[in-house]
Protein backbone atom coordinates (compact mmCIF):
# COMPACT_ATOMS: atom_id res chain seq x y z
CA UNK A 1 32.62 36.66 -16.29
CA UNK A 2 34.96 36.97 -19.41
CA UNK A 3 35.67 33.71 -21.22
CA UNK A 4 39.20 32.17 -19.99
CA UNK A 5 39.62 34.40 -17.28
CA UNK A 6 40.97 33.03 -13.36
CA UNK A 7 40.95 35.22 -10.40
CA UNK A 8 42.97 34.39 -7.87
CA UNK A 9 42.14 34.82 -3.92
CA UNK A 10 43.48 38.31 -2.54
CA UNK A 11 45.93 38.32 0.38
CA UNK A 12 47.07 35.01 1.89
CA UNK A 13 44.09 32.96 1.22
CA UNK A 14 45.01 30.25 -1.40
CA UNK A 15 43.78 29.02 -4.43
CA UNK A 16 42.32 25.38 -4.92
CA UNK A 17 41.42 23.24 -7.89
CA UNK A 18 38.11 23.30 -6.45
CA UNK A 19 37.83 27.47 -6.93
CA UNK A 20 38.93 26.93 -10.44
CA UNK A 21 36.46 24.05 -11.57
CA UNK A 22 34.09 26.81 -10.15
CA UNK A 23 35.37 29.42 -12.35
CA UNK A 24 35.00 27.19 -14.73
CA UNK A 25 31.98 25.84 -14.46
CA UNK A 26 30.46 29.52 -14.10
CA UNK A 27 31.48 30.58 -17.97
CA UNK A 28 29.31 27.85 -19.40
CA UNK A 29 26.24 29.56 -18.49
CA UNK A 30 23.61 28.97 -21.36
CA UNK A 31 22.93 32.55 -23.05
CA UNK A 32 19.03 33.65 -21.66
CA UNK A 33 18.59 31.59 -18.46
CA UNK A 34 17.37 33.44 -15.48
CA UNK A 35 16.30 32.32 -12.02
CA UNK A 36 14.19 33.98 -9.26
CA UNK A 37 16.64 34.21 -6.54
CA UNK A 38 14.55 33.42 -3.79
CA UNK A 39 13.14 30.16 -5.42
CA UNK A 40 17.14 29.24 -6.51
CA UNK A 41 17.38 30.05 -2.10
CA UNK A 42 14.72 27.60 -1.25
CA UNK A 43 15.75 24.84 -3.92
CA UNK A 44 19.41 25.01 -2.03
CA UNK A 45 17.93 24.89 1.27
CA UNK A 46 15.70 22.39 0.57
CA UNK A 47 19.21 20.55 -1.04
CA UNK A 48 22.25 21.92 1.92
CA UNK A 49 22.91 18.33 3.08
CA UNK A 50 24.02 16.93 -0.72
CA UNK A 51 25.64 20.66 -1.39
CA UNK A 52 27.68 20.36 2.06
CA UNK A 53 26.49 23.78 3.65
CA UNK A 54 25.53 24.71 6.79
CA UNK A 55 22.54 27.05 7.79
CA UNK A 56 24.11 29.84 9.53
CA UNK A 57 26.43 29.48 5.56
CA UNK A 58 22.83 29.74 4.27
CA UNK A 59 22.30 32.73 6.45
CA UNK A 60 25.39 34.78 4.73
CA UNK A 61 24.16 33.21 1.45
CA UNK A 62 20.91 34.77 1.97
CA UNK A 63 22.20 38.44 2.71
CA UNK A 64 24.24 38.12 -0.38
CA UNK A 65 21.24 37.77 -2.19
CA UNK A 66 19.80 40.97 -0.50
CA UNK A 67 21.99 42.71 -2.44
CA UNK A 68 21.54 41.93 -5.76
CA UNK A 69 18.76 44.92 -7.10
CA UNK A 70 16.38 42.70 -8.77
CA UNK A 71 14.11 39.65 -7.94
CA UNK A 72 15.57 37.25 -11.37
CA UNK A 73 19.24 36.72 -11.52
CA UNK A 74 20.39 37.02 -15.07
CA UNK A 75 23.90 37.36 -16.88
CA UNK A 76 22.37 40.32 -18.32
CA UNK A 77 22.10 41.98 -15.20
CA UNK A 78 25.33 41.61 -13.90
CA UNK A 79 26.00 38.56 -11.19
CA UNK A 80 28.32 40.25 -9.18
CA UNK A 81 27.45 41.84 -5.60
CA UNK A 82 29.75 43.79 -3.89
CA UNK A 83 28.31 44.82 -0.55
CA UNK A 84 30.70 46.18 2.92
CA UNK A 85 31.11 43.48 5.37
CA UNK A 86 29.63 45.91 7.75
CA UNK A 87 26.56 45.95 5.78
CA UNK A 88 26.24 42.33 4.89
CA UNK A 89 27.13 41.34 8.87
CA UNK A 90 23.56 43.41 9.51
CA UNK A 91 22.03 41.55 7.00
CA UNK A 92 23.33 38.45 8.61
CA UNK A 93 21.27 39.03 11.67
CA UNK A 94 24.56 40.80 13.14
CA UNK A 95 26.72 37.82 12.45
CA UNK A 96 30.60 39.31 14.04
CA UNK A 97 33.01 39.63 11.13
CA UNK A 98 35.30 36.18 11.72
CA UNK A 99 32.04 34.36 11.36
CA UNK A 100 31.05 36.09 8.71
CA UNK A 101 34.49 35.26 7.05
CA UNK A 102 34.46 31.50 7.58
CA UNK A 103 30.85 30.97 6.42
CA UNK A 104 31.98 32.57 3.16
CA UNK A 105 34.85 30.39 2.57
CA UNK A 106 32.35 27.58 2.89
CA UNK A 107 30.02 28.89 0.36
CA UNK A 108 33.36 29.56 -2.11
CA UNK A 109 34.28 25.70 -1.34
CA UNK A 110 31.07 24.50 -1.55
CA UNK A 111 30.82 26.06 -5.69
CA UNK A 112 28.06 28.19 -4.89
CA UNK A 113 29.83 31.99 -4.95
CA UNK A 114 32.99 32.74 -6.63
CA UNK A 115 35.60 35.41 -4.79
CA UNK A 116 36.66 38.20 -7.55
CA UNK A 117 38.95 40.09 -5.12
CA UNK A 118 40.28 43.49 -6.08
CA UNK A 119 44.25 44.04 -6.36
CA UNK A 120 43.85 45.22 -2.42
CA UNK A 121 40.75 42.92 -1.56
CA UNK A 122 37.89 45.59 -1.58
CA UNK A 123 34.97 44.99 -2.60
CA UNK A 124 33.82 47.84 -4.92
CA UNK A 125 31.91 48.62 -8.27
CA UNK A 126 33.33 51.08 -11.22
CA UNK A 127 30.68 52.58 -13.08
CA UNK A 128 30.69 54.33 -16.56
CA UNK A 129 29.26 57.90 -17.65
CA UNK A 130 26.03 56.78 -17.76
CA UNK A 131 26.09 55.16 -14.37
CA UNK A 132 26.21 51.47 -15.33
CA UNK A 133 28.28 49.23 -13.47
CA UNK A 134 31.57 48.93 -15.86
CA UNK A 135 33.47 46.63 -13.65
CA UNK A 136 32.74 45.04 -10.04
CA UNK A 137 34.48 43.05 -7.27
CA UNK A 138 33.22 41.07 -4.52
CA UNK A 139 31.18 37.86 -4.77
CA UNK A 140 30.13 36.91 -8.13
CA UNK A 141 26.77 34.82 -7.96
CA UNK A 142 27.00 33.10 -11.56
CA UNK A 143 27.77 29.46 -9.91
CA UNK A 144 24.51 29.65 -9.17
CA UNK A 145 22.95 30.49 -12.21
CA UNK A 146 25.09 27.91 -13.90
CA UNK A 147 24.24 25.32 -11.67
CA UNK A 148 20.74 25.82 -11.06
CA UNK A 149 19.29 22.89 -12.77
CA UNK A 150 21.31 20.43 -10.85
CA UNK A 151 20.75 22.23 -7.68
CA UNK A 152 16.66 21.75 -8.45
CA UNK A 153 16.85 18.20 -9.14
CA UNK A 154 19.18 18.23 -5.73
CA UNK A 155 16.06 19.63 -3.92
CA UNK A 156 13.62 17.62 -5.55
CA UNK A 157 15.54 14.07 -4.78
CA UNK A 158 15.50 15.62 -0.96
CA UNK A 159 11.80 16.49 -1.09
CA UNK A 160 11.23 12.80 -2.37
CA UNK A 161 13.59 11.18 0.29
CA UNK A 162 11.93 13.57 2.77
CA UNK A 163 8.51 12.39 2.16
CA UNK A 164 10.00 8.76 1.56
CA UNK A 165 11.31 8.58 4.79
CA UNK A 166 8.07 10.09 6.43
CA UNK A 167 5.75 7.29 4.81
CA UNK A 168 7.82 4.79 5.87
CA UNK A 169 8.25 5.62 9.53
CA UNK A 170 4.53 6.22 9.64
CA UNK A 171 4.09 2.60 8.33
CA UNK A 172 6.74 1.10 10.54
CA UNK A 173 4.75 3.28 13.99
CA UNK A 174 1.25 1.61 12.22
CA UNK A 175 3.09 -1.56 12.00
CA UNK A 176 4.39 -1.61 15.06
CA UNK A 177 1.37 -1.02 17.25
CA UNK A 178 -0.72 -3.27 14.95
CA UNK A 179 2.04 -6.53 16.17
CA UNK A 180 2.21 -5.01 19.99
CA UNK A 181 -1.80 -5.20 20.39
CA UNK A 182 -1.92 -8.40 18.67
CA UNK A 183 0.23 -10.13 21.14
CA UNK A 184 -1.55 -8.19 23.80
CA UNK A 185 -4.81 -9.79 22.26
CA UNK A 186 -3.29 -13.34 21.94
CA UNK A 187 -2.59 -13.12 25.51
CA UNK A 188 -5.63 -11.91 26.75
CA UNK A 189 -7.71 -14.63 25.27
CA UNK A 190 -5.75 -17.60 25.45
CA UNK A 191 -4.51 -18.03 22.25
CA UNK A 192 -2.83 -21.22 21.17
CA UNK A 193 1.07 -20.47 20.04
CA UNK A 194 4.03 -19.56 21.12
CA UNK A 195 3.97 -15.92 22.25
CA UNK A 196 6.80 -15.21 24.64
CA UNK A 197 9.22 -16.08 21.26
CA UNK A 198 7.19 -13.42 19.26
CA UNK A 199 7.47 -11.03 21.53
CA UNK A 200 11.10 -11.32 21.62
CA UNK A 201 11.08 -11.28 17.75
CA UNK A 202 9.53 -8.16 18.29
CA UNK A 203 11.73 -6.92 20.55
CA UNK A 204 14.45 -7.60 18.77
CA UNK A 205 13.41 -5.49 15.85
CA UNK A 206 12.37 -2.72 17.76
CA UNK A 207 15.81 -2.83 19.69
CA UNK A 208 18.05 -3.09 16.37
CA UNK A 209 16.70 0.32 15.30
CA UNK A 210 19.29 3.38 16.24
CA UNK A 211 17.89 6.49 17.96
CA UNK A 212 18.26 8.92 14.41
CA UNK A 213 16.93 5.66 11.76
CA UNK A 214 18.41 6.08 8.46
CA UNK A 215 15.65 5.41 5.46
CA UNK A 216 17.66 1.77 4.84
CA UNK A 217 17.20 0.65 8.90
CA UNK A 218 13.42 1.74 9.00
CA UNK A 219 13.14 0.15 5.32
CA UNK A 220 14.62 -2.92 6.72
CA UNK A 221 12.88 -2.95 10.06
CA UNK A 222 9.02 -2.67 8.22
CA UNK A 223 9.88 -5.76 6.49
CA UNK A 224 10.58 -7.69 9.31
CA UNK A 225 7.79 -6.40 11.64
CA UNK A 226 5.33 -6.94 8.24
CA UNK A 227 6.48 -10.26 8.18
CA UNK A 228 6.01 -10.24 11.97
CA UNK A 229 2.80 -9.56 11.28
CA UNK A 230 1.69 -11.59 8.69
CA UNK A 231 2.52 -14.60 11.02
CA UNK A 232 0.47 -13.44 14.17
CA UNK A 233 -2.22 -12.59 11.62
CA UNK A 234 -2.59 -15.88 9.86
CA UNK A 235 -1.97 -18.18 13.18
CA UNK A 236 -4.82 -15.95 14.86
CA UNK A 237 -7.42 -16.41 12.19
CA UNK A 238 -6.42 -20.17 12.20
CA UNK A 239 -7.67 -20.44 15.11
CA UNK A 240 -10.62 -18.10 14.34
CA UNK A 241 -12.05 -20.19 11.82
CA UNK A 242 -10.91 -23.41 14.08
CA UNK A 243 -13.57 -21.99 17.09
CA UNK A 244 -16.02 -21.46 14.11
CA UNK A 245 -16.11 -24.83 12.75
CA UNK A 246 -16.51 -26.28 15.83
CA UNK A 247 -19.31 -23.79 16.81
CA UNK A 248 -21.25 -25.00 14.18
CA UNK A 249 -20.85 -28.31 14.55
CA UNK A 250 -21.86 -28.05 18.43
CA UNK A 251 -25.09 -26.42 16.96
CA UNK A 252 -25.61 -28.89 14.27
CA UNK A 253 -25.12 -31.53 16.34
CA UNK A 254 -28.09 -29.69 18.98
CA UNK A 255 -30.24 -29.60 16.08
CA UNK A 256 -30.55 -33.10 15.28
CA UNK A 257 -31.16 -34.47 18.66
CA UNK A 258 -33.80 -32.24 19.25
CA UNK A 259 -35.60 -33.31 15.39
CA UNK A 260 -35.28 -36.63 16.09
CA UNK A 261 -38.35 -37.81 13.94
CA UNK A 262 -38.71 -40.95 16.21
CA UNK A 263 -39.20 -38.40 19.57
CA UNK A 264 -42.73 -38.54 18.76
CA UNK A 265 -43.44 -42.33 18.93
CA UNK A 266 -41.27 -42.48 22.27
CA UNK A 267 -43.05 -39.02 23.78
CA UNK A 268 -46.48 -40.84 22.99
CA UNK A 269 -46.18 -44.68 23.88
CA UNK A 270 -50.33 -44.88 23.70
CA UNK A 271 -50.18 -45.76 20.06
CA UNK A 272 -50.77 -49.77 20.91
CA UNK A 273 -52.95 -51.82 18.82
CA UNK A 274 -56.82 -51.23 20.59
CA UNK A 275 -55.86 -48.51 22.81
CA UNK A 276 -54.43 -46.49 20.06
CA UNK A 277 -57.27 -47.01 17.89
CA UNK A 278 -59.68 -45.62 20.36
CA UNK A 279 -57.36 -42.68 21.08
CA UNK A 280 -57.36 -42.33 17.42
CA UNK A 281 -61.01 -42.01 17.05
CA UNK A 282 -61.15 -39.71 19.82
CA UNK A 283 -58.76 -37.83 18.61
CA UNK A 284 -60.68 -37.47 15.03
CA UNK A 285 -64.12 -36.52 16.94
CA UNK A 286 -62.06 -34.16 19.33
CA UNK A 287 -60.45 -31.90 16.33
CA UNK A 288 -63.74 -31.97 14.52
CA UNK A 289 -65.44 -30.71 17.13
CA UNK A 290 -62.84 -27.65 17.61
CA UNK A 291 -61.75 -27.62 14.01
CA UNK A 292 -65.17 -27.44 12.16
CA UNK A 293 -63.66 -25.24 9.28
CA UNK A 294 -61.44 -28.64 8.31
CA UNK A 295 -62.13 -30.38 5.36
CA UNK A 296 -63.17 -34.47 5.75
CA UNK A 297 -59.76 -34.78 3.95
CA UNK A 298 -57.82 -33.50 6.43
CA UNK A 299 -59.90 -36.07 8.99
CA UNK A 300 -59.57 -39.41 6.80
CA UNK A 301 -55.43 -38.30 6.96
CA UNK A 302 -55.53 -38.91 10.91
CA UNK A 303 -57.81 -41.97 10.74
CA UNK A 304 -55.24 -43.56 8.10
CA UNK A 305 -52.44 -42.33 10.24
CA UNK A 306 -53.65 -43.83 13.25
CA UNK A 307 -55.14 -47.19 11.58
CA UNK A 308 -51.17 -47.10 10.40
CA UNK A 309 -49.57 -46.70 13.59
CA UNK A 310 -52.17 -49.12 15.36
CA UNK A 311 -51.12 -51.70 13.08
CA UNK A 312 -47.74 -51.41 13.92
CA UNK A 313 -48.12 -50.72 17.53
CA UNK A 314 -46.64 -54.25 18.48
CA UNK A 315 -43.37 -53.01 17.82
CA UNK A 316 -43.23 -49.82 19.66
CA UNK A 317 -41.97 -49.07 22.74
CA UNK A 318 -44.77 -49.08 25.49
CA UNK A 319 -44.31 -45.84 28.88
CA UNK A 320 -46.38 -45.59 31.89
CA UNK A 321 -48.68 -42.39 31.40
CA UNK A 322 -47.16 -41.47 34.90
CA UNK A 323 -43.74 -40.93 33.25
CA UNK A 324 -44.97 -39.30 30.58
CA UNK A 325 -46.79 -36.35 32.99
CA UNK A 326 -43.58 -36.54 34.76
CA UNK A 327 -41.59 -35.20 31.56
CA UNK A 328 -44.33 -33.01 30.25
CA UNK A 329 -45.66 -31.94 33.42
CA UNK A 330 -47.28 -28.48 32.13
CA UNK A 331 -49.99 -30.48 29.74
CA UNK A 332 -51.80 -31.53 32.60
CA UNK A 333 -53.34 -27.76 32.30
CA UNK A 334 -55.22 -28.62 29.58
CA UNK A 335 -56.68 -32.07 30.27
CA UNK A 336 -60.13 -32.44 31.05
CA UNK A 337 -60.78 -30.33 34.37
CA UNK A 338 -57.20 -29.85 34.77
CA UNK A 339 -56.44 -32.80 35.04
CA UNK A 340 -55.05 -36.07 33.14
CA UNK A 341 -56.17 -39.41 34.67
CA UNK A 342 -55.76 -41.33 31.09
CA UNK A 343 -54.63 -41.60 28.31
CA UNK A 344 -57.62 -40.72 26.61
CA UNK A 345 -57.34 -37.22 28.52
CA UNK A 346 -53.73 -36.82 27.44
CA UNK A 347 -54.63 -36.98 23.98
CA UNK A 348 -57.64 -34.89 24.56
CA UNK A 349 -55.19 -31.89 26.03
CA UNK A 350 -52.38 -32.88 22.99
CA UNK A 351 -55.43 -31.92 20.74
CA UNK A 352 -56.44 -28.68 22.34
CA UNK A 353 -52.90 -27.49 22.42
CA UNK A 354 -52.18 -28.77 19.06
CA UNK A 355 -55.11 -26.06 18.12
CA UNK A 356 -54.00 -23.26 20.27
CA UNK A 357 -50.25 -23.62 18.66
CA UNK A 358 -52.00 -23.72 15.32
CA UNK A 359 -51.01 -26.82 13.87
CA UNK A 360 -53.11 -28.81 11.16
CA UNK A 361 -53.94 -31.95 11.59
CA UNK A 362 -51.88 -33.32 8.89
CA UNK A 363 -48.94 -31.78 9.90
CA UNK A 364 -49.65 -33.15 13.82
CA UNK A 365 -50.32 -36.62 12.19
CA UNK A 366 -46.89 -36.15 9.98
């Protein structure tokens, strides 16, 4: 376009401020910058909500483009295209002629083609001797050559608030289910807390969300179903580690009563002062007998043990053997015959199983 010049709309269409700050803006094109058209096409599709275009606009835009003769738009080319509107309406996927009309006033408003209108509106090209085009009206395409870098960044920011708002619907659906099945959960087992007002929070939330959501209302909605949550999460594993605790203290709490270390002196009330040294003795002659590979060592251990617990017999607690046999009814199998009529046999079976479990003598004394 020559430097300075205005052209003015043919017929009664009128001119705008808008067309000139166009006109304008198209003669500061920086000498030796070139575009592929098609890529410039996709960056202003990927942009037509910020430039204010529609798609079927898009549509003319892109059978303008079908006639310019090479793949890179350049000043040095030429940036004007001058095609029939019977031609360009086939182009346009047979798009009737008043469409075709009001789609290109919206891509002269919008500052992305420029009108340079004959003196009787044609749309024609003069060329010289050697067939170059001299001089050309129609639709001049050097808005978008001049405005190409901002239209990329346009298409970038949408790509980014594309994928922006993706992400973050993804993460509010995630969210979302993650808080439903919770409460679900908390029902289901019992859970301490107060779940019908949570599951109005949640409702709430899910409610306040419109049916197109707008990058600021799912924004805003994540944060308060994270926070959601957060809360269901923590009072859950508070109870978690509650259950836990007292778990292990049901088990510890098992554990002692059956080690009492004083079982043993209650389980075997025979240990009185003669009748406990004779079981003792027995007891000594009985393992030797069946434990020949034990040392004397081992043997003096039980003798001292006994002589100890003989000793103090007086202050133990004295059972009839009957209610002994009555709690331990299996050990009669391995009394003498099968039997237990004493307590001299009852130590003779507590020997023999002693040996079949594999204990040492110390550690039976202990």
């Amino acid at each position: 376009m020559e430097s300075g010049s205005v052209t003015t709309p043919f017929g009664r269409r009128p001119m705008s401020l808008g067309m000139l700050a166009s006109q304008q803006l198209a003669e500061e094109i920086e000498p030796g910058i070139s575009r592929n058209k098609w890529k410039l096409f996709r960056a202003i599709c990927e942009a037509r909500p910020a430039l204010g275009v529609s798609d079927r606009a898009l549509t003319v835009l892109d059978a303008l483009l079908t006639f310019y003769p090479a793949d890179e738009i350049s000043e040095e080319r030429g940036l004007i295209v001058f095609p029939s509107n019977a031609q360009l309406s086939i182009r346009a996927r047979g798009m009737t002629a008043a469409t075709l009309r009001r789609h290109l006033a919206v891509l002269v408003d919008a500052g992305l083609v420029i009108r340079k209108d004959s003196a009787n509106g044609k749309r024609f090209a003069r060329r010289d001797r050697a067939g170059e085009v001299a001089e050309a009206f129609g639709f001049s395409l050097a808005p978008l050559l001049a405005r190409a870098t901002e239209i990329e960044a346009l298409a970038a920011q949408a790509v980014a608030d594309r994928e922006l708002l993706r992400i973050t619907r993804e993460r509010l659906t995630i969210c979302r289910r993650d808080v439903a099945k919770l409460i679900a959960a908390a029902l289901n087992e019992g859970a301490a807390g107060d779940w019908a007002k949570i599951t109005c929070m949640f409702r709430e939330i899910v409610a306040r969300l419109p049916r197109a959501a707008g990058i600021e209302h799912l924004a805003a909605a994540l944060d308060e179903m994270a926070l959601l949550r957060e809360e269901i999460v923590n009072q859950l594993e508070t109870q978690t580690k509650t259950q836990q605790m007292h778990s292990n203290e049901s088990q510890i709490e098992r554990h002692i009563q059956s080690s009492n270390p004083e079982s043993t002196y209650e389980l075997e009330p025979a240990f009185e002062t003669k009748q406990g040294a004779k079981s003792a003795d027995y007891v000594d002659q009985r393992s030797g007998s069946m434990d020949s590979g034990l040392d004397s060592r081992a043997g003096n251990r039980e003798r001292e043990t006994a002589d100890r617990s003989a000793g103090e017999g007086g202050s133990l607690k004295s059972f009839p053997l009957g209610m002994v046999l009555q709690a331990c009814p299996q050990i009669s199998d391995y009394g003498p015959g099968g039997q237990i009529g004493s307590w001299r046999d009852l130590m003779s079976a507590a020997v023999v199983v002693r040996s079949m479990l594999g204990v040492s003598p110390s550690a039976y004394q202990d």
